[in-house]
Structure formats: structure tokens, C-alpha cells
N, C-alpha and C. Protein backbone atom coordinates (compact mmCIF):
# COMPACT_ATOMS: atom_id res chain seq x y z
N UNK A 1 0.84 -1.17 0.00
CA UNK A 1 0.00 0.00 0.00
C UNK A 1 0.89 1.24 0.00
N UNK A 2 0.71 2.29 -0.26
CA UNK A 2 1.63 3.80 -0.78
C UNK A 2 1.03 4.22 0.30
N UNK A 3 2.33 4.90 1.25
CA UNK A 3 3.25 5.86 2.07
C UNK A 3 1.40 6.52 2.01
N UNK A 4 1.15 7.36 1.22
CA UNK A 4 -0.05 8.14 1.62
C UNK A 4 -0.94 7.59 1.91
N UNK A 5 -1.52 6.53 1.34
CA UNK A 5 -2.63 6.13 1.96
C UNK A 5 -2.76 5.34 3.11
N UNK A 6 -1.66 5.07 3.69
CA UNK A 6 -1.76 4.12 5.19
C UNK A 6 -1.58 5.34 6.10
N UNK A 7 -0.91 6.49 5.86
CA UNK A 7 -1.35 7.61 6.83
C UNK A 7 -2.39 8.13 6.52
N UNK A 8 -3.25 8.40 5.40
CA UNK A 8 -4.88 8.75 5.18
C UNK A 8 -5.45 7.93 5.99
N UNK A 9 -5.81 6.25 6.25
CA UNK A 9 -6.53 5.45 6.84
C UNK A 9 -6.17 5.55 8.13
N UNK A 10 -4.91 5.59 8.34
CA UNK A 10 -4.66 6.06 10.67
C UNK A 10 -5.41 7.04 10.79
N UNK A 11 -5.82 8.12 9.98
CA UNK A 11 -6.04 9.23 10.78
C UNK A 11 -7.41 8.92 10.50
N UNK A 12 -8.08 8.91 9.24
CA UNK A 12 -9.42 8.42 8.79
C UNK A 12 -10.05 6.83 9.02
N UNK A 13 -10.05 6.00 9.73
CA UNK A 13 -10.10 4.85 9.73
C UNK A 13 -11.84 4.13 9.10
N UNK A 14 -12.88 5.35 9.61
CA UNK A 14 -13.91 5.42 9.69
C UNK A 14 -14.47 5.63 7.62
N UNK A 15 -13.63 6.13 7.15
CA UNK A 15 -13.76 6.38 5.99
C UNK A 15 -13.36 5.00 5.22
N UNK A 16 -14.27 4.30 3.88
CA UNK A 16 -13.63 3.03 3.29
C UNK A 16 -13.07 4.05 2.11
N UNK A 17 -12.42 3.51 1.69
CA UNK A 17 -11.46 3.95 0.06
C UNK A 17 -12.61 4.35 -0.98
N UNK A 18 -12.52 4.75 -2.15
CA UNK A 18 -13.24 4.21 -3.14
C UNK A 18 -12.48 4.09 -4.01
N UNK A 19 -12.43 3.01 -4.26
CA UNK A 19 -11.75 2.56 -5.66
C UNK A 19 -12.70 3.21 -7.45
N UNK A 20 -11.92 3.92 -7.47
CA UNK A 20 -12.01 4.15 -8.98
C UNK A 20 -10.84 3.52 -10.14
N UNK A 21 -10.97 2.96 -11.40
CA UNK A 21 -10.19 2.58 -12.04
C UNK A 21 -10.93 3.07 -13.20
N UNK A 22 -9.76 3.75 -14.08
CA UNK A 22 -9.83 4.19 -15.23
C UNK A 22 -9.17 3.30 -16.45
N UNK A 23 -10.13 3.06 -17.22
CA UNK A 23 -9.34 2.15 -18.27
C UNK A 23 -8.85 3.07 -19.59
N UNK A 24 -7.20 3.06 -19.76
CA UNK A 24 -6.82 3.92 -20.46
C UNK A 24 -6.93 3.52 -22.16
N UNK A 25 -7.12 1.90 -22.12
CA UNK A 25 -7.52 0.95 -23.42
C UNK A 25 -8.30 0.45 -23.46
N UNK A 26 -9.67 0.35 -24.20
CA UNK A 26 -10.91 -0.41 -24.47
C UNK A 26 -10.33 -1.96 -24.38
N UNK A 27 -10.67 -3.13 -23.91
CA UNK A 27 -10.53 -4.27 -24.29
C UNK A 27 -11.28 -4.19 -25.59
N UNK A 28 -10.53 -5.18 -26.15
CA UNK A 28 -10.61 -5.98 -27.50
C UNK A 28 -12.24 -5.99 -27.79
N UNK A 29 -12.92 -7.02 -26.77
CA UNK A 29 -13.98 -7.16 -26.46
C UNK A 29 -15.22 -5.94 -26.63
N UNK A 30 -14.96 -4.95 -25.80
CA UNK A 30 -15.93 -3.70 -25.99
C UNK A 30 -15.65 -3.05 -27.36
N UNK A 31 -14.38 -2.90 -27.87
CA UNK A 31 -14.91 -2.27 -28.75
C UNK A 31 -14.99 -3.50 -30.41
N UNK A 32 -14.94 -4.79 -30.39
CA UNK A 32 -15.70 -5.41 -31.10
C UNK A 32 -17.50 -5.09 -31.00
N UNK A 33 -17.90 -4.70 -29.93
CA UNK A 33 -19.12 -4.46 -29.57
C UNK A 33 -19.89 -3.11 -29.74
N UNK A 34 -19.14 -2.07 -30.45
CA UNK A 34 -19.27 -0.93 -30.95
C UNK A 34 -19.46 -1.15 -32.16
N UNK A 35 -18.72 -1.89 -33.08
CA UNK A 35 -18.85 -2.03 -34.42
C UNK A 35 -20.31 -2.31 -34.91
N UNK A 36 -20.92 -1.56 -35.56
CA UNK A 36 -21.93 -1.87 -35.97
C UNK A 36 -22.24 -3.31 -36.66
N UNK A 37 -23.51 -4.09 -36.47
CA UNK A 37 -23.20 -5.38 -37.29
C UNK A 37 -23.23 -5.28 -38.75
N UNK A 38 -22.26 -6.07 -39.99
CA UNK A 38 -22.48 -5.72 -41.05
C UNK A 38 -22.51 -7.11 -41.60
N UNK A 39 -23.76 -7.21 -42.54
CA UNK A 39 -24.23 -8.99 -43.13
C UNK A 39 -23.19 -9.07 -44.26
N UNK A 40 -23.24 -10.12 -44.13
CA UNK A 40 -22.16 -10.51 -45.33
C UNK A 40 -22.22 -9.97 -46.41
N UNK A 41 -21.11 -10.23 -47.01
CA UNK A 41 -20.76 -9.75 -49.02
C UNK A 41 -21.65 -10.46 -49.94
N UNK A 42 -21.97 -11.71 -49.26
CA UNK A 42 -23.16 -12.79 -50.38
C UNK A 42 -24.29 -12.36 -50.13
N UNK A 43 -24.65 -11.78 -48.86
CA UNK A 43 -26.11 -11.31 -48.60
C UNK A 43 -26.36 -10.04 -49.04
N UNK A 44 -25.10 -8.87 -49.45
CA UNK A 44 -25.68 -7.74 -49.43
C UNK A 44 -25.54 -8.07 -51.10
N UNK A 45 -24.74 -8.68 -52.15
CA UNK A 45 -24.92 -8.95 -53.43
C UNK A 45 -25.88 -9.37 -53.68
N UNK A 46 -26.21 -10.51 -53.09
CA UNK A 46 -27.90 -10.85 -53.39
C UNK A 46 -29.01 -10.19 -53.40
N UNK A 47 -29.51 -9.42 -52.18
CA UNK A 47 -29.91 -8.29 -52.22
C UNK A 47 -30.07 -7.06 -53.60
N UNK A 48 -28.94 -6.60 -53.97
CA UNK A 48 -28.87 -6.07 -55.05
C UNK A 48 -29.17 -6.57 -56.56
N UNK A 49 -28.78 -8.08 -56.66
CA UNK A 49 -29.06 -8.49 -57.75
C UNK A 49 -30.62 -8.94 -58.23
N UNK A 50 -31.13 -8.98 -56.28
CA UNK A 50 -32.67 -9.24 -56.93
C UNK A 50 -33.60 -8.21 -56.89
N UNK A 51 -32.76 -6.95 -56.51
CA UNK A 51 -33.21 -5.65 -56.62
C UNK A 51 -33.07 -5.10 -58.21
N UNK A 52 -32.06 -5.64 -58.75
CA UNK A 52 -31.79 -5.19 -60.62
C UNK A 52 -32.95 -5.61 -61.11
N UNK A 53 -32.42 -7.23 -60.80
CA UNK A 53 -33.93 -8.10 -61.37
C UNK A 53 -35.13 -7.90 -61.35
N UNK A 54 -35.22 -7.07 -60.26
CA UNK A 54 -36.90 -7.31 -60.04
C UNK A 54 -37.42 -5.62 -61.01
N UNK A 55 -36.27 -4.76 -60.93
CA UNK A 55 -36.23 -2.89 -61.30
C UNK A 55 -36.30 -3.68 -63.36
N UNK A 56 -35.56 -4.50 -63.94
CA UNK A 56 -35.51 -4.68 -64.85
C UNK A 56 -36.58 -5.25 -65.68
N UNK A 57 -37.43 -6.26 -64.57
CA UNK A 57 -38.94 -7.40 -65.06
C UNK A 57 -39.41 -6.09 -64.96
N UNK A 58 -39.83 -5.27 -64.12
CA UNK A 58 -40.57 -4.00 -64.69
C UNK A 58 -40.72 -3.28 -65.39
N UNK A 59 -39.35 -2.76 -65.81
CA UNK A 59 -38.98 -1.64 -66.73
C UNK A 59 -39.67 -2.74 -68.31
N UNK A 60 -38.95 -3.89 -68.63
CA UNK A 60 -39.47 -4.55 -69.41
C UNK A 60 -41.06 -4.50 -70.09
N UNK A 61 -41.98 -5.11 -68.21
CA UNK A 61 -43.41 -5.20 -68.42
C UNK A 61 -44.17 -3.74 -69.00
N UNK A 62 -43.80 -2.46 -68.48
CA UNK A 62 -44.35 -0.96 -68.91
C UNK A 62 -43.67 -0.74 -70.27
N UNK A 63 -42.67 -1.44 -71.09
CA UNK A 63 -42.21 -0.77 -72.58
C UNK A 63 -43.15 -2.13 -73.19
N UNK A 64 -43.21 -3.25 -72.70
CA UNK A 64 -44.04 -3.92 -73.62
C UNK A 64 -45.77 -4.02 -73.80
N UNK A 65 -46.02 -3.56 -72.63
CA UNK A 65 -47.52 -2.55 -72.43
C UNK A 65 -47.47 -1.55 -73.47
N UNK A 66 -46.08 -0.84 -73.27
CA UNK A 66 -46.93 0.59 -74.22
C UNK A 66 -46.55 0.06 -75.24
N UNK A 67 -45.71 -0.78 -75.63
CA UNK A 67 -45.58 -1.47 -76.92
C UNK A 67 -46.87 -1.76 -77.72
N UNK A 68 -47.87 -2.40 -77.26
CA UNK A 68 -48.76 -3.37 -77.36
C UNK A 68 -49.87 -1.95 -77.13
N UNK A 69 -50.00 -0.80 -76.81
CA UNK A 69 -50.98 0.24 -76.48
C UNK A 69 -50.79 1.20 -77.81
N UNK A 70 -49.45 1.25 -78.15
CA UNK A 70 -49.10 2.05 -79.43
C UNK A 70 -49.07 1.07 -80.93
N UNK A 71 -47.85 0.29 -80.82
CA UNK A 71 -48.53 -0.33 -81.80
C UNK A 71 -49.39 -1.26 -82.36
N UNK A 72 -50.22 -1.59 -81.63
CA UNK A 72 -51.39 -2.88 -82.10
C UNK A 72 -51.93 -1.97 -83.16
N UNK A 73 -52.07 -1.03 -83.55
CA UNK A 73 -53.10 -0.52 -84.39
C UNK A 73 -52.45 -0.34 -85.60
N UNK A 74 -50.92 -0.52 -85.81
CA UNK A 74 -50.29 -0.54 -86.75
C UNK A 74 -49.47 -1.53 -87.51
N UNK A 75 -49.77 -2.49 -86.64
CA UNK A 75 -49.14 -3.78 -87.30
C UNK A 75 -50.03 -4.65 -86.99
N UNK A 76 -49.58 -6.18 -87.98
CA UNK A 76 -50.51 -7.25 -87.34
C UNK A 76 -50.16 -8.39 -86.22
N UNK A 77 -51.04 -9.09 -85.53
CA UNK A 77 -50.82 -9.51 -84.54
C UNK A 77 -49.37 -10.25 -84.37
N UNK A 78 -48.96 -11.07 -85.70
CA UNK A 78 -47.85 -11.46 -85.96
C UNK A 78 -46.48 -10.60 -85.48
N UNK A 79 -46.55 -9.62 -85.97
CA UNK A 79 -45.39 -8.53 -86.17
C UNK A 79 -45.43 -8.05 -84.46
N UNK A 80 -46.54 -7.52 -84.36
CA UNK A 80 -46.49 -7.48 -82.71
C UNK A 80 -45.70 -8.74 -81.86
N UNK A 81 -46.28 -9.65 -82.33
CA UNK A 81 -45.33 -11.09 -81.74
C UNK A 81 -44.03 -10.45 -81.74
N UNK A 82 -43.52 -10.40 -82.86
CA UNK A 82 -42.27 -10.45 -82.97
C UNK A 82 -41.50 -9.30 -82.37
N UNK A 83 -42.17 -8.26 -82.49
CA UNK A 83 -41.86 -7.06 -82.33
C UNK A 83 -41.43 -7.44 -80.38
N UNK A 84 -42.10 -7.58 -79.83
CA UNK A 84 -42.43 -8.11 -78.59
C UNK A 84 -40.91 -8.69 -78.22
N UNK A 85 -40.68 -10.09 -78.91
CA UNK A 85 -39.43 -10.78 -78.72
C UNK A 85 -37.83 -10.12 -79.23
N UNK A 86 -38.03 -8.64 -80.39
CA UNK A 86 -36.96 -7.78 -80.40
C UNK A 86 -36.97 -6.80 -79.33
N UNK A 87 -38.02 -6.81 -78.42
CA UNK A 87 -37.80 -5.79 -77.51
C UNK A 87 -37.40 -6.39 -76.10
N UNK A 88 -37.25 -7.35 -76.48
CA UNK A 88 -37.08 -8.42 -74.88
C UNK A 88 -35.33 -8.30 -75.03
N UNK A 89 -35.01 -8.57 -76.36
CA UNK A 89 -33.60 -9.02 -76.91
C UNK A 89 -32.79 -7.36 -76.55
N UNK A 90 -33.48 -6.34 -76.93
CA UNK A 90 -32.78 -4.97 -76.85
C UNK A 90 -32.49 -4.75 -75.75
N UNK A 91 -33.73 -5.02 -74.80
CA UNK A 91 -33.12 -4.58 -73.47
C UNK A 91 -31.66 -5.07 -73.07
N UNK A 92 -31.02 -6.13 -73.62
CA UNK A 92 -29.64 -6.35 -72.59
C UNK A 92 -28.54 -6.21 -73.95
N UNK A 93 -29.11 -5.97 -74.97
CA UNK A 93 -28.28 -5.91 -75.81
C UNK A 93 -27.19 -4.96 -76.36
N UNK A 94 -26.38 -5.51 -77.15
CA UNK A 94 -25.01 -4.06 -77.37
C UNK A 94 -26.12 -3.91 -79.03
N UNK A 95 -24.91 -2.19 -79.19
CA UNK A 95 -25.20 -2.25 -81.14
C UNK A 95 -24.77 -3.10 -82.00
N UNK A 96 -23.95 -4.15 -81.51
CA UNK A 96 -22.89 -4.94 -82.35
C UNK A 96 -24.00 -6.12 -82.63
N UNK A 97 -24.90 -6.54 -81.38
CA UNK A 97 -25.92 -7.64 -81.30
C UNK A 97 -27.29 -6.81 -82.09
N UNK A 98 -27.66 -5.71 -81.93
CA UNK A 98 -28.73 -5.54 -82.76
C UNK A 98 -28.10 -5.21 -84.24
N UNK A 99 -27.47 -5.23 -84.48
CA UNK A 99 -26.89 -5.74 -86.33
C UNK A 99 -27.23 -6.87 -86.60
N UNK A 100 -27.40 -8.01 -86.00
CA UNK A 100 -27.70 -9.24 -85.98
C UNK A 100 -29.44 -9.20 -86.02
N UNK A 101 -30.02 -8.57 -85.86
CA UNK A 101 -31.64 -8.72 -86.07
C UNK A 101 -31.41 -9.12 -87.77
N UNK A 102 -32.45 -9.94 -87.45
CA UNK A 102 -32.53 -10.50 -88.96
C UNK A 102 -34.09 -10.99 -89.70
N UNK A 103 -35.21 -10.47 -88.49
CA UNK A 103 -36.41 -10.26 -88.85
C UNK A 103 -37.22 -8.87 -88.63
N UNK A 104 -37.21 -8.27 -89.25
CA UNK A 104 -37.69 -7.31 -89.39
C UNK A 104 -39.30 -7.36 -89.35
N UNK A 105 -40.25 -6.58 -88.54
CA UNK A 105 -41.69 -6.54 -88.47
C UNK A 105 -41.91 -4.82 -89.85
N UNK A 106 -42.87 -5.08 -90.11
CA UNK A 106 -43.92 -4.38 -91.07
C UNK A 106 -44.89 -3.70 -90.15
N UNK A 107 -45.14 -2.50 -90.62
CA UNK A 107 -46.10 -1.84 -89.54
C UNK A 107 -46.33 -0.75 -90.86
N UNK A 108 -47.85 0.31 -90.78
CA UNK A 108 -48.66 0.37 -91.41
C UNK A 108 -48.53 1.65 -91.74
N UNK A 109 -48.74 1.75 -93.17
CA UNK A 109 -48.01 3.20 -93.62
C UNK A 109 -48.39 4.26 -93.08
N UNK A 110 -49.55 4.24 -92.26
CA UNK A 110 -49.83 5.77 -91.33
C UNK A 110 -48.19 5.70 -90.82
N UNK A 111 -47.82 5.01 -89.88
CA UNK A 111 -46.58 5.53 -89.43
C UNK A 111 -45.64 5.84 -90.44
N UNK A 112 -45.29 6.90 -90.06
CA UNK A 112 -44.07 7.58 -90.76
C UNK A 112 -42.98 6.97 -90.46
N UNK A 113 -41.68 7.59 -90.63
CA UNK A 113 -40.08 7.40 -90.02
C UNK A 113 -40.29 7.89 -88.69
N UNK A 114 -40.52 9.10 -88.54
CA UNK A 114 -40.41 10.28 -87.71
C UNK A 114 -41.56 9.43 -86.37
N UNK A 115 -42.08 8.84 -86.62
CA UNK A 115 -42.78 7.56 -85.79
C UNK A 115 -42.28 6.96 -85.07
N UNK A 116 -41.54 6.08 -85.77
CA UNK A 116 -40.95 4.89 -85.54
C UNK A 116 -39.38 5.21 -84.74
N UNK A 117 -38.83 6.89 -84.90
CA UNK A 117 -37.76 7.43 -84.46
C UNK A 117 -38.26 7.34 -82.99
N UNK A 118 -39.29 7.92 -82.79
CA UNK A 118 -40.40 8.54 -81.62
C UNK A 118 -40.37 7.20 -80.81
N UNK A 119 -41.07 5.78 -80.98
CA UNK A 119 -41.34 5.12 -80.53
C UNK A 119 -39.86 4.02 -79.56
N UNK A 120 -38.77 4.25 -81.23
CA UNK A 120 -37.47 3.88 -80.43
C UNK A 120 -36.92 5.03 -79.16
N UNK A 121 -36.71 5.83 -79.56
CA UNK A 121 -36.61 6.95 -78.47
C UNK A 121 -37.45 6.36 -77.39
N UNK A 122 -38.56 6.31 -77.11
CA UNK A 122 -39.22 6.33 -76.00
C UNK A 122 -38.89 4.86 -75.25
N UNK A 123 -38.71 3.51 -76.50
CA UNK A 123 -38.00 2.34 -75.29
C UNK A 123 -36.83 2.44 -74.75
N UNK A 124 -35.55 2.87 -76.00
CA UNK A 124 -34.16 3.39 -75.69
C UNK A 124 -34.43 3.95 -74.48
N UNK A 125 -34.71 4.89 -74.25
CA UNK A 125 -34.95 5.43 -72.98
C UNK A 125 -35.02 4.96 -71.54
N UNK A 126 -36.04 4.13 -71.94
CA UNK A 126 -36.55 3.05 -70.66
C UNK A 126 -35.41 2.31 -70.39
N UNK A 127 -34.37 1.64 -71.25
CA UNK A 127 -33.49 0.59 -71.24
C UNK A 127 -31.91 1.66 -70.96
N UNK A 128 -32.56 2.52 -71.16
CA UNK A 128 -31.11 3.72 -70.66
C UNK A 128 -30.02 3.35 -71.69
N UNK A 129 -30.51 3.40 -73.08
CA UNK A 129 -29.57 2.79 -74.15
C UNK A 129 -29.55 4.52 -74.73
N UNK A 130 -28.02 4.28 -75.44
CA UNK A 130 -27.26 5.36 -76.06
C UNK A 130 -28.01 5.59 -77.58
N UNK A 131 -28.29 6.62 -77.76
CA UNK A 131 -28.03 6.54 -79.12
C UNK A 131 -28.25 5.99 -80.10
N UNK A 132 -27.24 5.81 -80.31
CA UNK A 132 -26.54 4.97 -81.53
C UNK A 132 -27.47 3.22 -80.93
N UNK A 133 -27.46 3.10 -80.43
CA UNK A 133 -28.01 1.60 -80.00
C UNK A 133 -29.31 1.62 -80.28
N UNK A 134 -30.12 2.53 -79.80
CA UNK A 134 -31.70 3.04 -80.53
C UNK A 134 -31.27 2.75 -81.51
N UNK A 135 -30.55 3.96 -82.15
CA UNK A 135 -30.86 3.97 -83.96
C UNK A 135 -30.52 2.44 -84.59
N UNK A 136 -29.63 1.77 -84.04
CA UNK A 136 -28.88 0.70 -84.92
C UNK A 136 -30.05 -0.34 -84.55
N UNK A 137 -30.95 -0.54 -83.42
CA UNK A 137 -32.09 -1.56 -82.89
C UNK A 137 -33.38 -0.96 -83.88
N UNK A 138 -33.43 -0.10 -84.28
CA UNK A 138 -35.01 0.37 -85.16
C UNK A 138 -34.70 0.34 -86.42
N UNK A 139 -33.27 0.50 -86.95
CA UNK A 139 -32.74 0.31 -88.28
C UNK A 139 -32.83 -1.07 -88.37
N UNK A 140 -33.11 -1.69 -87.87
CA UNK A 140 -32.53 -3.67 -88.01
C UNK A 140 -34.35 -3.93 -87.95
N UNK A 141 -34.89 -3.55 -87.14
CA UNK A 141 -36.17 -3.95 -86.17
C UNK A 141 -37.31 -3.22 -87.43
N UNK A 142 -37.25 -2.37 -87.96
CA UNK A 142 -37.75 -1.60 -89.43
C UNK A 142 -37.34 -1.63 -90.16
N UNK A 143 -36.72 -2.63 -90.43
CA UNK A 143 -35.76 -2.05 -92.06
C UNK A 143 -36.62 -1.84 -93.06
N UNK A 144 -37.66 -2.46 -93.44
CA UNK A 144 -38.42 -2.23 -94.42
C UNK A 144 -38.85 -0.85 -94.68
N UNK A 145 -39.40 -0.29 -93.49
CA UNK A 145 -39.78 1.33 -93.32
C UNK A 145 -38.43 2.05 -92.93
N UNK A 146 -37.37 1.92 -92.86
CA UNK A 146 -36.45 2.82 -92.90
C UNK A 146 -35.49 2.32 -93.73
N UNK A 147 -35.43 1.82 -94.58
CA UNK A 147 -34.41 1.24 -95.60
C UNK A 147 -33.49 2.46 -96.21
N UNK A 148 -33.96 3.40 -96.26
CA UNK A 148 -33.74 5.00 -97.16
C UNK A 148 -32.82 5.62 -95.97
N UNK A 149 -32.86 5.10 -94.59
CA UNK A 149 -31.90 6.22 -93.66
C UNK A 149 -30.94 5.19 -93.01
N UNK A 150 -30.11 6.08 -92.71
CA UNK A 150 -28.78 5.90 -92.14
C UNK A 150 -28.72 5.62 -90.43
N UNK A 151 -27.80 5.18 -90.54
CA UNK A 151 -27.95 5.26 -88.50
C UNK A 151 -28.09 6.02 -87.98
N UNK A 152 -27.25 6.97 -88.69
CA UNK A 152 -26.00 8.22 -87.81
C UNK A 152 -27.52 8.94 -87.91
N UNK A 153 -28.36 9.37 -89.45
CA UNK A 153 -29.43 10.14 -89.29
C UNK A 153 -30.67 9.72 -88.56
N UNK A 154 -30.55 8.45 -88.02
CA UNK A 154 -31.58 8.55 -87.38
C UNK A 154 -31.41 8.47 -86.08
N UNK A 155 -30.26 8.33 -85.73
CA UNK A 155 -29.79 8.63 -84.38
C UNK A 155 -30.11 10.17 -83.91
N UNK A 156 -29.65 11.03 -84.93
CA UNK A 156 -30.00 12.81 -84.92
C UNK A 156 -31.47 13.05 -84.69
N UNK A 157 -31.98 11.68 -85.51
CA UNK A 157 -33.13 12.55 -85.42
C UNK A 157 -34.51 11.79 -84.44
N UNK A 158 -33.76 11.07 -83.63
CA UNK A 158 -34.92 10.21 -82.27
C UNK A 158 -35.72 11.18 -82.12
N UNK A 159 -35.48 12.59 -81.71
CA UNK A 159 -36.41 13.46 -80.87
C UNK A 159 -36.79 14.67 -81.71
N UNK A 160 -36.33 14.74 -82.56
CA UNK A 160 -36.87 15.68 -83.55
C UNK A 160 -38.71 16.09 -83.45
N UNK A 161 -38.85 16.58 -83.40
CA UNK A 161 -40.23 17.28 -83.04
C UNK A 161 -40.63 17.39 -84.43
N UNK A 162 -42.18 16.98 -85.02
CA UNK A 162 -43.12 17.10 -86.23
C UNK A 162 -44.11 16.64 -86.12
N UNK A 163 -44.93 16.59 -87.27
CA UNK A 163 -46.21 15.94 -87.18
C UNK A 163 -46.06 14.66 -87.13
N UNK A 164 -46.63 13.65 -86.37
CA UNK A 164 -46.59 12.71 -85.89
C UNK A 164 -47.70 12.23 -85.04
N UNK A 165 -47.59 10.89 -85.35
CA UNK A 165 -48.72 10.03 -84.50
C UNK A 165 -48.21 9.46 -82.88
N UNK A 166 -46.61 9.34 -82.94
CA UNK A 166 -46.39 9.13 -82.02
C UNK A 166 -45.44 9.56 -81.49
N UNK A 167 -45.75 10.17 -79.94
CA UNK A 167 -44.95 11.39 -79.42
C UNK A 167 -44.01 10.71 -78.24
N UNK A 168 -42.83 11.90 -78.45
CA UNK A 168 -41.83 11.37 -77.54
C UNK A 168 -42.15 11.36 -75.93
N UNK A 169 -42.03 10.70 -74.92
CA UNK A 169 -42.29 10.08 -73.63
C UNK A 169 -41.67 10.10 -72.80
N UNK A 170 -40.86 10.75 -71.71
CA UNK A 170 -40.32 10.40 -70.97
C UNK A 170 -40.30 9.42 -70.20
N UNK A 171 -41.56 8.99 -69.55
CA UNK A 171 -41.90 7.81 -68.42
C UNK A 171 -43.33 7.49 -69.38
N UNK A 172 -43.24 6.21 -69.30
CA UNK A 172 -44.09 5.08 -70.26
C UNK A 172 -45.28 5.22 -69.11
């Protein structure tokens, strides 16, 4: 016991100590117990991937609704088929893969170009595709009705504003 405190207790006897102890280092222990809990790397990936999945079956189901709301009246049920199964294919696709379309749907001379620019614009959109990937997916996906234009020009001209049956969209 230290010189001071055995003469503190002779004179104070009546008084007990109080022990205070200051811990100048967290054990290991407490501050494992601060750390917030964090779920694993497989659980928080999973999570996300069935969050894409589930953001993507949607985005899909509302472009093939308005698919099926815009053009049924311009093509026939066939071409809609098909039309249907190039728009399933675009969504994950590059421009290099829509060069590869190799059936083209027919749709009804009310629609113009300036239409069919309108209508790619408005899925491109949905699928958060560039450009050039619109134009090169409606050039392959129409060729019959756009046989006369170029990529590059119809890439320029997705949003071009005219008379038209079908107007550009932000949210389907």
C-alpha cells in the first residue's frame, strides 16, 4: 500500500477507500461491440441483384404494355409477336448484337419514319440505351420502313419534333 494512503486510513479509519479505475484501453472485447453489425458480401450482393432483377422485369413489363398500347393498331398480330421478342432481346443488348436482327416486323403506312424514331426513343430510354443503339435496334427492327436512312441520321433525329402520330415520352 503507498506511504499516503496508510497515513490517510490512521487518521481516517472510519472512511472506506473508493476505488475508482480508469481504463486507459478499451478491451478488445468492448470495442468489437461498438462495431456496428455488417451482413455478409453474399447477402448484401444478393440483395442487389434481386433488386436489378426485379427494377428490370418491370422496366421490361411498362415498354411492352406501351408497346402493345401504341402499336397494335399498326401492325398485325404477328409482327407485334415479334416485335415483342426484339424488344425483350434490346433490353440487354449491345449495337454490335442488334446488327444481328434479322427479322424485321412491317407496320402500317400511317406511321411515318419520324414515328418509328419517336417510338425507339421512348423504349431506348426506358433501357437507358445510347443513341446509336436506338438507332442501330429500329434500323434492323424496321428495315423495311427505314431502308432510305442511315444510322448516324436517325440517331439525330430520335427526338426531332413534327407531325406525328407518335410522341416522344419520358416515363411510359
Amino acid at each position: 500500500m503507498p506511504v499516503v494512503e496508510r497515513i490517510f486510513r490512521k487518521k481516517h479509519p472510519q472512511l472506506e477507500p473508493e476505488i475508482v479505475v480508469e481504463t486507459l484501453v478499451e478491451a478488445p472485447q468492448e470495442q468489437e461491440q461498438k462495431e456496428p453489425t455488417v451482413l455478409n458480401y453474399g447477402e448484401y450482393k444478393q440483395a442487389a441483384q434481386h433488386k436489378f432483377v426485379q427494377e428490370q422485369v418491370q422496366t421490361l413489363e411498362r415498354v411492352l404494355s406501351y408497346t402493345g398500347q401504341e402499336m397494335a393498331l399498326y401492325m398485325s398480330e404477328k409482327d407485334l409477336q415479334q416485335l415483342y421478342k426484339h424488344i425483350r432481346f434490346f433490353q440487354s443488348a449491345t449495337e454490335q448484337e442488334c446488327e444481328q436482327i434479322s427479322n424485321p416486323v412491317a407496320v402500317d403506312s400511317k406511321l411515318k419514319s419520324i414515328d418509328l424514331m419517336h417510338f425507339g426513343w421512348n423504349i431506348g430510354n426506358q433501357f437507358k440505351k445510347s443513341g446509336i443503339e436506338t438507332a442501330t435496334f429500329i434500323k434492323h427492327v424496321f428495315a423495311k420502313d427505314l431502308h432510305d436512312s442511315v444510322i448516324s441520321t436517325i440517331k439525330r433525329k430520335l427526338r426531332v419534333e413534327g407531325t406525328c402520330i407518335i410522341k416522344i415520352k419520358e416515363e411510359l
